[in-house]
N, C-alpha and C. Protein backbone atom coordinates (compact mmCIF):
# COMPACT_ATOMS: atom_id res chain seq x y z
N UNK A 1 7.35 43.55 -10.16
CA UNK A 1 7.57 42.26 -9.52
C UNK A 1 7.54 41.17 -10.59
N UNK A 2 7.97 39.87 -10.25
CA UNK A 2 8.42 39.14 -11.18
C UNK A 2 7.48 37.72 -10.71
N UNK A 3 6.89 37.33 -11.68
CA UNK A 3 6.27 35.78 -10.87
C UNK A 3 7.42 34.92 -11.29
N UNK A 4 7.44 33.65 -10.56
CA UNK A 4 8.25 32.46 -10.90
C UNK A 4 7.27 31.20 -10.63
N UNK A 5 7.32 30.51 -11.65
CA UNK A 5 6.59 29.01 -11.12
C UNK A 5 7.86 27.87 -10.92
N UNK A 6 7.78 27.74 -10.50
CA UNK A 6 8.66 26.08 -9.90
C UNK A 6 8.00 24.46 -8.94
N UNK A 7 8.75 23.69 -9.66
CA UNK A 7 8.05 22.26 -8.82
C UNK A 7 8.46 22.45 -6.93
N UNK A 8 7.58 22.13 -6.41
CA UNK A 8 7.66 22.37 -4.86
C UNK A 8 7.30 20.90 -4.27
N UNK A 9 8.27 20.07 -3.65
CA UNK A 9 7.80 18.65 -2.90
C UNK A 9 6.12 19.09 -2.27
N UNK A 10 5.42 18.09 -2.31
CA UNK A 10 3.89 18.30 -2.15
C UNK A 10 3.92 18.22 -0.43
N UNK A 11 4.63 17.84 0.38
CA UNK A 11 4.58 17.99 1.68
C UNK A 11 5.76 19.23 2.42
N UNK A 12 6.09 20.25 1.40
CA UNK A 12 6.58 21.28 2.00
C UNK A 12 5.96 22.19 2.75
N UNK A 13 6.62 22.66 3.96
CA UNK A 13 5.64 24.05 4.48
C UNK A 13 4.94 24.73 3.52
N UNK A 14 5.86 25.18 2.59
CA UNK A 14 5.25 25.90 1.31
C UNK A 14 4.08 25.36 0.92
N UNK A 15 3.86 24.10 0.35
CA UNK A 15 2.65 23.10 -0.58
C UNK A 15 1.30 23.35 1.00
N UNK A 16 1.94 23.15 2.25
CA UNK A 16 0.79 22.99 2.99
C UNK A 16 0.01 24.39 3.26
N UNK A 17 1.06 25.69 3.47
CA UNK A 17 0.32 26.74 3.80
C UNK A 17 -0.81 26.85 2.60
N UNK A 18 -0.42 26.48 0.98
CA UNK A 18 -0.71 27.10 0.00
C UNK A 18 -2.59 26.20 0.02
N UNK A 19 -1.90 25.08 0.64
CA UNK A 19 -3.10 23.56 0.31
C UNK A 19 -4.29 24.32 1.52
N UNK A 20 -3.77 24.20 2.45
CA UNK A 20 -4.91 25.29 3.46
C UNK A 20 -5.36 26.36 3.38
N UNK A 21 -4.99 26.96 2.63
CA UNK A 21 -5.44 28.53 2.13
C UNK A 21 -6.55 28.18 1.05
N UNK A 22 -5.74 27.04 0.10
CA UNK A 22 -6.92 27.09 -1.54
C UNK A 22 -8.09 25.94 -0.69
N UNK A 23 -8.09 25.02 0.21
CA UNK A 23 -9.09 23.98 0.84
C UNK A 23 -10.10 25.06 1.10
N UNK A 24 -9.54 25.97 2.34
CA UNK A 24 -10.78 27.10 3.20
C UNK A 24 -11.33 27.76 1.97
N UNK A 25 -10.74 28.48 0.86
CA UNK A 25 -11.32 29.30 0.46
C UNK A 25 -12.88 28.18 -0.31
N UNK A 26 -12.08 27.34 -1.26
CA UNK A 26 -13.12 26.61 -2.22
C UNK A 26 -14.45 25.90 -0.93
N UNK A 27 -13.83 25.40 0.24
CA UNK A 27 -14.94 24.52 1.51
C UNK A 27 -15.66 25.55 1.44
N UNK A 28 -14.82 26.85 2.26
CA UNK A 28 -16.25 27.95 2.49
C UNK A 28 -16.99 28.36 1.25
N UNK A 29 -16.80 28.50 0.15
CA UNK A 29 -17.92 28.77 -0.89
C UNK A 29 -18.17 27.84 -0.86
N UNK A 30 -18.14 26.90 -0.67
CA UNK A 30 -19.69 26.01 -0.87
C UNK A 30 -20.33 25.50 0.18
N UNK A 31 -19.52 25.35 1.27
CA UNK A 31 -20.50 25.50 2.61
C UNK A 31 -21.39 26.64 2.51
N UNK A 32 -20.84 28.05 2.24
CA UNK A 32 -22.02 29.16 2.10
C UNK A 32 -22.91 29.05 1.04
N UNK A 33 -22.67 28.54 0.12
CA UNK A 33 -23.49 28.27 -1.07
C UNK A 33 -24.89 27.43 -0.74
N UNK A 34 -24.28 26.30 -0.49
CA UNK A 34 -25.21 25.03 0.06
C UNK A 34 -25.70 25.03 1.53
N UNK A 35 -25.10 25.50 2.47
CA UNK A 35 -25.77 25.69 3.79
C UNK A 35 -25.91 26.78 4.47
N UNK A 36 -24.99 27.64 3.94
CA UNK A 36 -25.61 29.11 4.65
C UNK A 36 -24.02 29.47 6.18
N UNK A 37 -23.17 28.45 5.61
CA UNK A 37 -22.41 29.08 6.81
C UNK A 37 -20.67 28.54 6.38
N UNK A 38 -19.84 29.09 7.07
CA UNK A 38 -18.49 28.65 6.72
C UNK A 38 -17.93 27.03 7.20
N UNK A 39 -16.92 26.51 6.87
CA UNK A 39 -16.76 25.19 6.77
C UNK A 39 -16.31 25.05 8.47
N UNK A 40 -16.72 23.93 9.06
CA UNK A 40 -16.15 23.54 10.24
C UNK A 40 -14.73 23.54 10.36
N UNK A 41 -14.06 24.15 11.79
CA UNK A 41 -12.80 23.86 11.44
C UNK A 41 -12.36 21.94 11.37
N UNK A 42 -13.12 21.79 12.53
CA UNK A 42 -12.96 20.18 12.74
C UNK A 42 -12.68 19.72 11.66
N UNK A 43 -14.05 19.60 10.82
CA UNK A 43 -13.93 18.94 9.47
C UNK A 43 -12.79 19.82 8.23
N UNK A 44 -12.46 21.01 8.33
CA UNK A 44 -11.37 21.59 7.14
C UNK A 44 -10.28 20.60 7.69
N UNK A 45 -9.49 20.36 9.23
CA UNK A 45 -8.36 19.91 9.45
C UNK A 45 -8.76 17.98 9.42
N UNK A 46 -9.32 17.67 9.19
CA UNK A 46 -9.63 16.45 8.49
C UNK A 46 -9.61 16.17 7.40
N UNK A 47 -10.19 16.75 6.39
CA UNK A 47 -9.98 16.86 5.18
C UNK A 47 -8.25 17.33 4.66
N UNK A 48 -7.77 18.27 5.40
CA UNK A 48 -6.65 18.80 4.83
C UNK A 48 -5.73 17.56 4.82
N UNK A 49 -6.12 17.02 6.58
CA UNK A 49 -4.96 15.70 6.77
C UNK A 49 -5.49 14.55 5.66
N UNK A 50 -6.69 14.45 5.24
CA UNK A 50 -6.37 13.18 4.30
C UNK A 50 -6.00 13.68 3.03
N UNK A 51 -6.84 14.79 2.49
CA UNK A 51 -5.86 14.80 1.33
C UNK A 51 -4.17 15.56 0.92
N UNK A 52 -3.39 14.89 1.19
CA UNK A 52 -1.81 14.36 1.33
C UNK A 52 -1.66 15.48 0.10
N UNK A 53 -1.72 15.05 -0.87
CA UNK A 53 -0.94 15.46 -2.10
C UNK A 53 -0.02 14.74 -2.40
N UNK A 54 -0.41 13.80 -1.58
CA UNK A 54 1.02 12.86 -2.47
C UNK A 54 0.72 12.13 -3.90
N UNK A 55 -0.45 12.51 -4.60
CA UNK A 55 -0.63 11.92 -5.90
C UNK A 55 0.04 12.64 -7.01
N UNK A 56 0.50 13.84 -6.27
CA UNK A 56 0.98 14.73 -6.89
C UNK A 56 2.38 15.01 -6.91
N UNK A 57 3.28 14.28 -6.72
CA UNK A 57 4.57 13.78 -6.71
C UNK A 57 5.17 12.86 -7.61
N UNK A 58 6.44 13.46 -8.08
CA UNK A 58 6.67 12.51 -9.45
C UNK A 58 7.08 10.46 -8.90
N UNK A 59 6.73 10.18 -9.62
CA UNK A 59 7.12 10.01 -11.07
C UNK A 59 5.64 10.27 -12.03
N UNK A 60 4.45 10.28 -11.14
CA UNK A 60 3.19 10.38 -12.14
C UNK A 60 2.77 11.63 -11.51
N UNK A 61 3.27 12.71 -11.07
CA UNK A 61 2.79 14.25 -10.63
C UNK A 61 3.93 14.86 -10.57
N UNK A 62 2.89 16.32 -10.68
CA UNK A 62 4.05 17.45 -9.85
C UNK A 62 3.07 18.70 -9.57
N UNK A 63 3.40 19.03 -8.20
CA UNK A 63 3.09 20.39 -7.64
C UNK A 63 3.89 21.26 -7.96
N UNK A 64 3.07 22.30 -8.77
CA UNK A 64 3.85 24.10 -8.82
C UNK A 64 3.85 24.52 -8.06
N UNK A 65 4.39 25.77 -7.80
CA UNK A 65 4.00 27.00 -7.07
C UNK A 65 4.80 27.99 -7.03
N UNK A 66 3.71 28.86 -7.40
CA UNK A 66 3.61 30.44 -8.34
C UNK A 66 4.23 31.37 -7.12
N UNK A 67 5.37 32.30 -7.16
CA UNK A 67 6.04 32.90 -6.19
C UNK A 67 5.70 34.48 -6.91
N UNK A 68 5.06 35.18 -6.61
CA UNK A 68 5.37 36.73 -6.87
C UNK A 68 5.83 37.24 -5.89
N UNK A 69 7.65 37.76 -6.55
CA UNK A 69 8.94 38.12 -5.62
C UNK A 69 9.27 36.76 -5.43
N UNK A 70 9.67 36.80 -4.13
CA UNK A 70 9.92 35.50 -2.95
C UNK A 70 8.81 35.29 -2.50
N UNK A 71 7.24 35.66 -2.52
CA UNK A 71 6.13 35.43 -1.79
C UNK A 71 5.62 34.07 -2.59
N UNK A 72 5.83 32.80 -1.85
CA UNK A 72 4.61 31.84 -2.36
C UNK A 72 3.03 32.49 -2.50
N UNK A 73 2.65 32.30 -3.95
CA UNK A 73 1.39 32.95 -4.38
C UNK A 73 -0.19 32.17 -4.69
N UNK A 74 0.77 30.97 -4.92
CA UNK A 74 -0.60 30.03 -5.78
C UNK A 74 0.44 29.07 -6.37
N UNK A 75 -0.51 28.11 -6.22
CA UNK A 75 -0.69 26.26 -6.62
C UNK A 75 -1.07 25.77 -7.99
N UNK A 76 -0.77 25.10 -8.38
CA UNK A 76 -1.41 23.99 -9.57
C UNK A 76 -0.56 22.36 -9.57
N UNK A 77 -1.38 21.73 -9.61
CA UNK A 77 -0.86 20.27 -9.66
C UNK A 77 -1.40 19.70 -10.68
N UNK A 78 -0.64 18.68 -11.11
CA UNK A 78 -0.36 18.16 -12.11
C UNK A 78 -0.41 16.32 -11.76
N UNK A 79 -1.30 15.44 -12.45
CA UNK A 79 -1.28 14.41 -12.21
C UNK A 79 -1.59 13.19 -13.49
N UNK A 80 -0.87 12.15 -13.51
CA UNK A 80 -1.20 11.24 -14.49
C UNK A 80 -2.48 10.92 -14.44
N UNK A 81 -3.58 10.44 -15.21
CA UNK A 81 -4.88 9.22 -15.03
C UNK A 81 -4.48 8.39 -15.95
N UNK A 82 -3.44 8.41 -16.91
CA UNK A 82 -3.11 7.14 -18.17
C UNK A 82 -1.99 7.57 -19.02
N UNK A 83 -1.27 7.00 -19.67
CA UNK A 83 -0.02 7.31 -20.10
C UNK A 83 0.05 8.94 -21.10
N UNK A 84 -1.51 8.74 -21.66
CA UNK A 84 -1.48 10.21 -22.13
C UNK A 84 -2.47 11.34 -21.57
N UNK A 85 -3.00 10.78 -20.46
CA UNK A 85 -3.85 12.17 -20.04
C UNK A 85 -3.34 12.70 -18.58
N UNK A 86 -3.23 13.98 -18.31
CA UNK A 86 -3.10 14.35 -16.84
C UNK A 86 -4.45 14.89 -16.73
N UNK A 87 -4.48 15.17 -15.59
CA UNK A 87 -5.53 15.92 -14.80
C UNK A 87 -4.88 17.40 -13.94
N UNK A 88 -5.39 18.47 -14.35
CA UNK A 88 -5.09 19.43 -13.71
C UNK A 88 -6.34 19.96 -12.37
N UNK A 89 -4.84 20.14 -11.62
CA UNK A 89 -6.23 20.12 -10.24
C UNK A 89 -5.51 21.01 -9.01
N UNK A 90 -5.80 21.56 -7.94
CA UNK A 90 -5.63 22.74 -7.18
C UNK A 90 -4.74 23.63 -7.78
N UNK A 91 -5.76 24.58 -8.43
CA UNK A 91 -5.12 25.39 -8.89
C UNK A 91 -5.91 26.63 -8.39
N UNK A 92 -5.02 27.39 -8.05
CA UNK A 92 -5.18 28.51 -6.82
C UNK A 92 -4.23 29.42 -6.84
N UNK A 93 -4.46 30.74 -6.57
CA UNK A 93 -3.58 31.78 -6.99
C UNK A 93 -4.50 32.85 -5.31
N UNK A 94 -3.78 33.37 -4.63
CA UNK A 94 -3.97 33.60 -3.25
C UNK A 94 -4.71 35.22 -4.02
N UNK A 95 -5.31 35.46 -2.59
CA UNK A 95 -6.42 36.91 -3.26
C UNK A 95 -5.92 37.76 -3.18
N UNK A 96 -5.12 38.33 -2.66
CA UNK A 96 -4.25 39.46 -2.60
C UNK A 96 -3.26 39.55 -4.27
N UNK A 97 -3.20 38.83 -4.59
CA UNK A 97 -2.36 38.69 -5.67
C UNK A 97 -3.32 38.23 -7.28
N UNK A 98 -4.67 38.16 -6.71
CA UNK A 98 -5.16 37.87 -8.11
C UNK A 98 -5.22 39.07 -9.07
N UNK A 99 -5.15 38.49 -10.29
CA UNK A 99 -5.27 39.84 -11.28
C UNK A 99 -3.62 40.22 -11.91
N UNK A 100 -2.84 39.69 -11.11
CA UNK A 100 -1.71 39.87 -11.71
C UNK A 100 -1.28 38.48 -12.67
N UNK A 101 -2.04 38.33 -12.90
CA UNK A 101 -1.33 36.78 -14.33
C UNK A 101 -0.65 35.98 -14.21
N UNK A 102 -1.01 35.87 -12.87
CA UNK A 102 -0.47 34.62 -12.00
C UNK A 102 -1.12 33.09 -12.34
N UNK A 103 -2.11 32.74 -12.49
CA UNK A 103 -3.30 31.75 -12.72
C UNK A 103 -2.99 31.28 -14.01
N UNK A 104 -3.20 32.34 -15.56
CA UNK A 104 -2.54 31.41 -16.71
C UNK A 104 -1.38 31.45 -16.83
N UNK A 105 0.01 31.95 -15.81
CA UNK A 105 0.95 31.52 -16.09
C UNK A 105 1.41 29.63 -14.98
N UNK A 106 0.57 30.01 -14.11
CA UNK A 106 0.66 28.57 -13.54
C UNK A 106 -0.16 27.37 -14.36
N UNK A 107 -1.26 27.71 -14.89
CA UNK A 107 -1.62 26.79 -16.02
C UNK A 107 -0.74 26.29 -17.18
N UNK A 108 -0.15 27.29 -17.91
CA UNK A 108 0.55 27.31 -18.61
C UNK A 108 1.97 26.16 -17.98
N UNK A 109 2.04 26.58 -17.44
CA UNK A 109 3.40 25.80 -16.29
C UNK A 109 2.65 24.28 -16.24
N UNK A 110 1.91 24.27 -15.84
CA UNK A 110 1.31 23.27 -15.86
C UNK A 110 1.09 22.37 -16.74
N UNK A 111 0.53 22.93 -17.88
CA UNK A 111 0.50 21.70 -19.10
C UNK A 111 2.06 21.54 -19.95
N UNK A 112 3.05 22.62 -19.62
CA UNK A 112 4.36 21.98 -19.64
C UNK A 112 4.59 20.94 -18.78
N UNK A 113 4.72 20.56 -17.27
CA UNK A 113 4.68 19.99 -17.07
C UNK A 113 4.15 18.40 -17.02
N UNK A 114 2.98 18.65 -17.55
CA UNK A 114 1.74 17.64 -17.59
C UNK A 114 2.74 16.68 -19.49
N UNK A 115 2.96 17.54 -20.55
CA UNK A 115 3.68 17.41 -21.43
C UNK A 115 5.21 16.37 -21.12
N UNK A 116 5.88 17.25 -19.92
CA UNK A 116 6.73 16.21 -19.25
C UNK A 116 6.85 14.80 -18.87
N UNK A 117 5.66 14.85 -18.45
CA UNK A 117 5.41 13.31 -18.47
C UNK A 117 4.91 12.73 -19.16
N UNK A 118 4.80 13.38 -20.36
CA UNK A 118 3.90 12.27 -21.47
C UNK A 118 2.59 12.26 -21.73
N UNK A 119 2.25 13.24 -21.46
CA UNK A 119 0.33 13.32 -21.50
C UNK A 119 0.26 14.65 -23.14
N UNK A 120 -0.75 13.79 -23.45
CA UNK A 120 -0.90 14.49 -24.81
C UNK A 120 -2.24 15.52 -24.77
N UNK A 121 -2.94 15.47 -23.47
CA UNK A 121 -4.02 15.28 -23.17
C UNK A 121 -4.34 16.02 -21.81
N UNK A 122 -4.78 16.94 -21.56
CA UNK A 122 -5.31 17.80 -20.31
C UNK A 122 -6.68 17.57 -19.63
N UNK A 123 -7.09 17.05 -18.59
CA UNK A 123 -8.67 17.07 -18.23
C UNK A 123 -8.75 17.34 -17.04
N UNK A 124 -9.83 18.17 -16.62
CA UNK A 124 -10.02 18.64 -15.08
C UNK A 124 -11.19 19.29 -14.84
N UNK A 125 -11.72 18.91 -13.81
CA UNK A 125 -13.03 19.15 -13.37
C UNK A 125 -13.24 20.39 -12.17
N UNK A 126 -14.52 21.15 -12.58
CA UNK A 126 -14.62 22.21 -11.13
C UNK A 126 -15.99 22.63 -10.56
N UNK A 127 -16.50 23.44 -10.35
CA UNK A 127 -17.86 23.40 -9.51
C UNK A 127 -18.67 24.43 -10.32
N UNK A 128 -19.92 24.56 -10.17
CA UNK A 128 -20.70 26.28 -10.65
C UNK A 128 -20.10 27.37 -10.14
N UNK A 129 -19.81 27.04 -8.80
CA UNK A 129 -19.57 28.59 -8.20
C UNK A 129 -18.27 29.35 -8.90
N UNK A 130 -17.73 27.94 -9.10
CA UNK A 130 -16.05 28.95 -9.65
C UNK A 130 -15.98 29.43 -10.56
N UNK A 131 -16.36 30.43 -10.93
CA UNK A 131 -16.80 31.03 -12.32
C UNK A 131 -15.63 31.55 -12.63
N UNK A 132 -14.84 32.09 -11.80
CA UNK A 132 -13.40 32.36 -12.41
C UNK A 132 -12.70 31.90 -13.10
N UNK A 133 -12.92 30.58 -12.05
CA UNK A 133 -11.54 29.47 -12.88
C UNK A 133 -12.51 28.64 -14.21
N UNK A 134 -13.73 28.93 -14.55
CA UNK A 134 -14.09 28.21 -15.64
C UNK A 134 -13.92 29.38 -17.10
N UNK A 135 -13.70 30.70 -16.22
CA UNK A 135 -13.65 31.63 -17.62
C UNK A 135 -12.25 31.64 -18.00
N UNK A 136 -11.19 31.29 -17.00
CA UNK A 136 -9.97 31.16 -17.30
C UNK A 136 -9.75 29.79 -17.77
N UNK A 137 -10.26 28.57 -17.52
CA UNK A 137 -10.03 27.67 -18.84
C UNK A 137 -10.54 27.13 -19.94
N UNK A 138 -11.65 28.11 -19.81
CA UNK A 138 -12.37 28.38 -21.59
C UNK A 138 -10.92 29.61 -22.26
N UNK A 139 -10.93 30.80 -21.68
CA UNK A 139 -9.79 31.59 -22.20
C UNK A 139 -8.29 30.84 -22.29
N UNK A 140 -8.30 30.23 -21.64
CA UNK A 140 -6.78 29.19 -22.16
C UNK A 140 -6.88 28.14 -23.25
N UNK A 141 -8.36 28.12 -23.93
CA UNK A 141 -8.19 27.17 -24.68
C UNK A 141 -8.94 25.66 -24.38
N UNK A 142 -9.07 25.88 -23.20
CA UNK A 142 -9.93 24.53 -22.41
C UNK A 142 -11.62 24.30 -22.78
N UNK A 143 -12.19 23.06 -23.42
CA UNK A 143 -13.10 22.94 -24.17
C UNK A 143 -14.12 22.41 -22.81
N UNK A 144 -15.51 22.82 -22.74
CA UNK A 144 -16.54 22.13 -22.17
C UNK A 144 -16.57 20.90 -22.44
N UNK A 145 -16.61 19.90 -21.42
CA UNK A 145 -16.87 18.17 -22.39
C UNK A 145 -17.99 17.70 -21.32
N UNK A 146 -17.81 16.16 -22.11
CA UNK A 146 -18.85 15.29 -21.22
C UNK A 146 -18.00 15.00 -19.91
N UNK A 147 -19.10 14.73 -18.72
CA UNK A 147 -17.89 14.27 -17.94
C UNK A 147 -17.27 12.88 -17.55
N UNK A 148 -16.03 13.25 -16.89
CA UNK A 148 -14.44 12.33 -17.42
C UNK A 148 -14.74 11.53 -15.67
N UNK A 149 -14.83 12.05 -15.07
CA UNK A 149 -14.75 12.20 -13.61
C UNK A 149 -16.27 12.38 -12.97
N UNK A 150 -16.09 11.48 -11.32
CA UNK A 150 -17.23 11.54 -10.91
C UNK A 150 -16.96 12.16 -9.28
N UNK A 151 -17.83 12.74 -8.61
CA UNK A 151 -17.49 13.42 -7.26
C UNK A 151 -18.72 14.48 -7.49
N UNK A 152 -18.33 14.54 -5.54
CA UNK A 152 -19.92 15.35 -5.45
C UNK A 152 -19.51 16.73 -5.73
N UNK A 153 -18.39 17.43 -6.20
CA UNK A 153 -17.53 18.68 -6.32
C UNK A 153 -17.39 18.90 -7.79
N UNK A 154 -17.62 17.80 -8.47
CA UNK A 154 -17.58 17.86 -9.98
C UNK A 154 -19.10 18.17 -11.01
N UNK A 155 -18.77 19.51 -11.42
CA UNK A 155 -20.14 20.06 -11.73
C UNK A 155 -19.91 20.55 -13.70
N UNK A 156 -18.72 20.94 -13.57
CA UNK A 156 -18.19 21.30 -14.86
C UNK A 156 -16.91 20.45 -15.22
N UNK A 157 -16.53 19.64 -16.63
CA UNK A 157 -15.59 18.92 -16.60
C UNK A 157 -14.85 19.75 -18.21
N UNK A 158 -13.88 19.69 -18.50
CA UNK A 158 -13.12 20.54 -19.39
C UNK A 158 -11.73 19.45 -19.94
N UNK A 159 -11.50 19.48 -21.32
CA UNK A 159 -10.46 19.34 -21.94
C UNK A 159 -9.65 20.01 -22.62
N UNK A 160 -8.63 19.72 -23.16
CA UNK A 160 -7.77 20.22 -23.91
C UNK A 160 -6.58 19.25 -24.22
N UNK A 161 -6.44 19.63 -25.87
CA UNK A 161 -5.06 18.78 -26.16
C UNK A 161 -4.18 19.49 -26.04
N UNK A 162 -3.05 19.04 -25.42
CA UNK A 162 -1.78 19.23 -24.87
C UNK A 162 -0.26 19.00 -26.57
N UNK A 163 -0.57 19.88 -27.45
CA UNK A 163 -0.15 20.34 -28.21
C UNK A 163 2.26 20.54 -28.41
N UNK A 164 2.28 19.30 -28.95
CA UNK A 164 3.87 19.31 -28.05
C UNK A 164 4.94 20.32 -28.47
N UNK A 165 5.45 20.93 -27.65
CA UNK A 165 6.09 22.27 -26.85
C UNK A 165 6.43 22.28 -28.65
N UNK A 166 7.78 21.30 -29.49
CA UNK A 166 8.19 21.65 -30.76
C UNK A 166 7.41 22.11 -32.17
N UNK A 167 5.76 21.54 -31.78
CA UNK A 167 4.96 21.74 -32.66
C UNK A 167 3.94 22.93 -32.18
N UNK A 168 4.20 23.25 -30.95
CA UNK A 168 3.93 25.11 -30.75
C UNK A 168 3.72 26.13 -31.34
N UNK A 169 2.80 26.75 -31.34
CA UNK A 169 3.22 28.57 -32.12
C UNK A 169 4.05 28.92 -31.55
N UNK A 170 4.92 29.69 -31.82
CA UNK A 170 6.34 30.34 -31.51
C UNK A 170 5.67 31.78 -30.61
N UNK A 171 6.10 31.50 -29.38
CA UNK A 171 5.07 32.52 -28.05
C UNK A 171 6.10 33.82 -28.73
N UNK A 172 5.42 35.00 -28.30
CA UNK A 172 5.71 36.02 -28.11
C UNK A 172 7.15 36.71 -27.59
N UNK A 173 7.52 37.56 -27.81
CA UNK A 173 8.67 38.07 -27.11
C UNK A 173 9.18 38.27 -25.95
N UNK A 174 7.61 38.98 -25.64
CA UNK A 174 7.00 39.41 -23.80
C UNK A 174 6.73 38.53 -22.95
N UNK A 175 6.04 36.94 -23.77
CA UNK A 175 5.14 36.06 -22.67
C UNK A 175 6.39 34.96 -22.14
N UNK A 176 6.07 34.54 -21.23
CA UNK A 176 7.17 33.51 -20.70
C UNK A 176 7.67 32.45 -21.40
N UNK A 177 8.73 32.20 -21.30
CA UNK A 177 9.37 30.44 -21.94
C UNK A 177 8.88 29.73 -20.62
N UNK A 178 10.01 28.54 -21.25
CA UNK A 178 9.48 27.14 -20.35
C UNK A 178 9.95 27.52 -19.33
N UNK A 179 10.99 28.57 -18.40
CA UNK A 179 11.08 28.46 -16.90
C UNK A 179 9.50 29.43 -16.23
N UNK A 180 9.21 29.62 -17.45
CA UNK A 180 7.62 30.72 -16.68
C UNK A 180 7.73 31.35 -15.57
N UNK A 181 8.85 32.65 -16.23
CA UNK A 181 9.12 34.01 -15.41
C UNK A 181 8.03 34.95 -16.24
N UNK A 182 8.02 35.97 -15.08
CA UNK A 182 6.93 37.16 -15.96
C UNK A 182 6.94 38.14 -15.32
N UNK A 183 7.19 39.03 -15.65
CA UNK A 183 7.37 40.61 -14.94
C UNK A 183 5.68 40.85 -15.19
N UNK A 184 5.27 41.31 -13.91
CA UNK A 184 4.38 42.32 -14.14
C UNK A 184 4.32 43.25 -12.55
């Protein structure tokens, strides 16, 4: 099977199934974490309706999303905070499909994109529990920092310079170019 990342309008069926899938999973770990039970639905479909994603729409964003086959797989968005920094943020790769190299190729996609608009500069924040996604952006290169960002969800904050595409190491034979296809 083949992954594909591509920009997806942030209010597509696609962006919403993907936005309700990565909300429940991250709410319920930490509702179970911190209280001992899964997230209200009341409150998940409140939360889902305010946060839009529309920050994540160009001209200062863009939403991915990672297709293994034709199956929408996983998310990453991409957003300005200043002419040279983005912020990388829902980034989510669905469970059935983790493990296939889906996650640093949507990262990867990502700070191309983030590059697109002019950011020299990567920063993004995530929680204790997600131990996944903090070993995957120490392994991409993503540095522990002070933190950039404030929120009651922000526990670990991470940088990286955004290195431009011409002044690159010259990738591999096997690993993806800039349309970030990937057989696996």
């Amino acid at each position: 099977m083949t992954w594909t990342v591509t920009p997806e309008p942030y209010d597509s069926p696609v962006a919403a199934a993907l936005w309700r899938a990565y909300y429940t999973e991250v709410s319920d770990r930490w509702y179970l974490r911190h209280q001992g039970r899964r997230t209200d639905p009341a409150e998940l479909e409140r939360e889902i309706a305010a946060e839009t994603g529309a920050d994540l729409a160009p001209p200062h964003g863009t939403l991915l999303v990672a297709r293994y086959g034709s199956d929408p797989a996983g998310t990453a968005g991409v957003r300005l905070l200043d002419a040279a920094t983005a912020e990388l943020t829902r980034v989510f790769v669905a469970e059935p499909m983790r493990g296939r190299g889906g996650a640093p190729l949507l990262v990867r996609a990502a700070e191309d994109a983030a590059r697109a608009l002019g950011a020299t500069e990567m920063v993004l924040d995530t929680r204790s529990d997600l131990v996944e996604a903090r070993t995957l952006y120490r392994r991409l290169g993503y540095a522990e920092t002070e933190p950039h960002s404030s929120g009651p969800y922000a526990e670990h904050w991470f940088r990286k310079p955004l290195i431009p595409l011409a002044s690159a190491p010259a990738r591999r034979a096997d690993a993806p170019g800039p349309s970030r296809t990937a057989h696996r």
